[in-house]
C-alpha atoms as a PDB file:
ATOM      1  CA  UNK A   1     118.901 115.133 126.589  1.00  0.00           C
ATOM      2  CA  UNK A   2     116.153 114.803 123.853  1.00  0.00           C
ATOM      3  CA  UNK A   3     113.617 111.958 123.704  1.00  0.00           C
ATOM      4  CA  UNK A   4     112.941 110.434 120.822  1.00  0.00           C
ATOM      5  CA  UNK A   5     109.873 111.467 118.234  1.00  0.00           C
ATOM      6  CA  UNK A   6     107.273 108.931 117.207  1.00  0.00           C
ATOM      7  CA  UNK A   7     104.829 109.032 114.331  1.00  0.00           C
ATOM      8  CA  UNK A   8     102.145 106.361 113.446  1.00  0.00           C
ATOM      9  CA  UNK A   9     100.809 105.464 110.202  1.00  0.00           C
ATOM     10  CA  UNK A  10      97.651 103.047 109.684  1.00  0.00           C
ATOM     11  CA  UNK A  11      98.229 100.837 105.869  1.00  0.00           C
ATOM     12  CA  UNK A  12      96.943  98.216 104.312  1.00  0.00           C
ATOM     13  CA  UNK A  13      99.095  95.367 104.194  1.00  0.00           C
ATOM     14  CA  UNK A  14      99.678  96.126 100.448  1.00  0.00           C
ATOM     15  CA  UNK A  15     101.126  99.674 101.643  1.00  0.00           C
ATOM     16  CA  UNK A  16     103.490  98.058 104.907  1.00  0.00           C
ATOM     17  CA  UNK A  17     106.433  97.525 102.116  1.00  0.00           C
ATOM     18  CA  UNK A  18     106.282 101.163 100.312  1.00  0.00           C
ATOM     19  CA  UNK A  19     105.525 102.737 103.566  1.00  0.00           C
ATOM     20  CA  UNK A  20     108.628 101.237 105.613  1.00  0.00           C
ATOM     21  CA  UNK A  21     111.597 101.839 102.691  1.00  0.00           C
ATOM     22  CA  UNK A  22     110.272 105.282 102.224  1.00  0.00           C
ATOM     23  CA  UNK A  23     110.848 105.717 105.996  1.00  0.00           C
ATOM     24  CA  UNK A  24     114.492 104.448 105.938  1.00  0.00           C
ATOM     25  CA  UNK A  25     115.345 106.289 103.123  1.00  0.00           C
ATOM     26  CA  UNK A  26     114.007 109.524 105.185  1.00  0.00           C
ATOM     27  CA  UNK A  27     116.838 108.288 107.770  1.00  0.00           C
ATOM     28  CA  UNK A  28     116.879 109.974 111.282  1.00  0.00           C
ATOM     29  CA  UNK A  29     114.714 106.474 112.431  1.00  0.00           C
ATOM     30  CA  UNK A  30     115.710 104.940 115.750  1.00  0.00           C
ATOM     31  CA  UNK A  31     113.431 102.083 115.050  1.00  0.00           C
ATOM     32  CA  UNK A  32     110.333 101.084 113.121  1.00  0.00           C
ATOM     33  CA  UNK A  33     107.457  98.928 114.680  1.00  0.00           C
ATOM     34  CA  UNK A  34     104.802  97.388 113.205  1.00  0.00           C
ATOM     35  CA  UNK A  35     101.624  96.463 114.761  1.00  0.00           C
ATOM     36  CA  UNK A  36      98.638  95.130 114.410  1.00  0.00           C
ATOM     37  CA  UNK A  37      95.032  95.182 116.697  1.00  0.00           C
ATOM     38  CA  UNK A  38      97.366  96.723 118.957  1.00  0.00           C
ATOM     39  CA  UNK A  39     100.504  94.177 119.650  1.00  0.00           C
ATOM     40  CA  UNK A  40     104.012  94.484 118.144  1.00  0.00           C
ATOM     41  CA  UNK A  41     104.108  91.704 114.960  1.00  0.00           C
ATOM     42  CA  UNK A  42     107.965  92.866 113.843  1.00  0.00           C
ATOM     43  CA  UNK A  43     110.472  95.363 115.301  1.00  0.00           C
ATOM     44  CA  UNK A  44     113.273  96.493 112.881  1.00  0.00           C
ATOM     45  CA  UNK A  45     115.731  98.288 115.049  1.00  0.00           C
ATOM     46  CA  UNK A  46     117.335 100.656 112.359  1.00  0.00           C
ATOM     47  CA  UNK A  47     120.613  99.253 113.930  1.00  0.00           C
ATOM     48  CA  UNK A  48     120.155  96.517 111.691  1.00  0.00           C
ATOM     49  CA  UNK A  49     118.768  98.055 108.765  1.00  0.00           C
ATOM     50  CA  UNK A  50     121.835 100.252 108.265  1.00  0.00           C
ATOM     51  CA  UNK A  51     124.027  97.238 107.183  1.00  0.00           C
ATOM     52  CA  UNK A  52     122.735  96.803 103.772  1.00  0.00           C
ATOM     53  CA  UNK A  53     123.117  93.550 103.257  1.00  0.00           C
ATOM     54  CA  UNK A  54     120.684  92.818 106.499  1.00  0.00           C
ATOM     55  CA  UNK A  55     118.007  95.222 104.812  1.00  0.00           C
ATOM     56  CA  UNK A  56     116.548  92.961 101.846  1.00  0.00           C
ATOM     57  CA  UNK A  57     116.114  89.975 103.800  1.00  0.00           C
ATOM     58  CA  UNK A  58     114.362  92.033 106.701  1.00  0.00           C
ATOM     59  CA  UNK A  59     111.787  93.699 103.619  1.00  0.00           C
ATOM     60  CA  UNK A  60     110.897  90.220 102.416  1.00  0.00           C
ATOM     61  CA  UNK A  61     110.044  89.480 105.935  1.00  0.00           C
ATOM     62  CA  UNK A  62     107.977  92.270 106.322  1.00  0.00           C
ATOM     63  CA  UNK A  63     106.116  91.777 103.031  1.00  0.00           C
ATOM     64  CA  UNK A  64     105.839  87.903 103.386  1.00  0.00           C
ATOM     65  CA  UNK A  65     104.187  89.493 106.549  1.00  0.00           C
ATOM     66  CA  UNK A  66     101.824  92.424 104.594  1.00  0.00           C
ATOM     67  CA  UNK A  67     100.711  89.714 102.212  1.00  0.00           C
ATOM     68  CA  UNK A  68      99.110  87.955 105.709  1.00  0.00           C
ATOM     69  CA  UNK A  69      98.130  91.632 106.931  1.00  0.00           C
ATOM     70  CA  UNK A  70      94.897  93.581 106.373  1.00  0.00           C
ATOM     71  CA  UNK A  71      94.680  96.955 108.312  1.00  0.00           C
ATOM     72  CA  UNK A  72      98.437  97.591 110.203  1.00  0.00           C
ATOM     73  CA  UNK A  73      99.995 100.403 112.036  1.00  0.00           C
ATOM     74  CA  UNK A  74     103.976 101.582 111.679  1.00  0.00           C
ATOM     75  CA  UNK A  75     105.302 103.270 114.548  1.00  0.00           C
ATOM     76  CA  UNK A  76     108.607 105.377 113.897  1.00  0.00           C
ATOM     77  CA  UNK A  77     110.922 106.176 116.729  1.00  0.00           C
ATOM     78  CA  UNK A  78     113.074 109.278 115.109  1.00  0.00           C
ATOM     79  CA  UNK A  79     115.978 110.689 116.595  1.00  0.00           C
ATOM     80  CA  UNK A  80     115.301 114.457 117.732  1.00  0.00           C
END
């Protein structure tokens, strides 16, 4: 049994949008979080994201969110 990989990223709200399509489209994501100061703001479980219809809705969310947002962190949870 493998456990999963995680990678962090620190943007600038401007960069949350960008940064979080160009990880789906890298696929192999589990999930993606996005923090900031340290606590867990929004959780896209890549469940979710894989229905296409579910995935615009959930990116104006996030970037109603990085217009708010000054200094973030992404967490990605990749499958091994």
């Amino acid at each position: 049994m493998s456990e999963d990989k995680k990678e962090e990223f620190k943007v600038s709200g401007s960069e949350i949008v960008e940064k979080v399509k160009k990880v789906i489209h890298e696929g192999n994501v589990r999930r993606i979080l996005i923090k900031q100061e340290g606590k867990v703001v929004i959780e896209i479980p890549m469940t979710i994201a894989a229905v296409g219809a579910l995935l615009a809705p959930l990116l104006a969310a996030v970037g109603a969110f990085a217009a708010l947002a000054t200094n973030c962190t992404i967490e990605v949870e990749r499958k091994e």
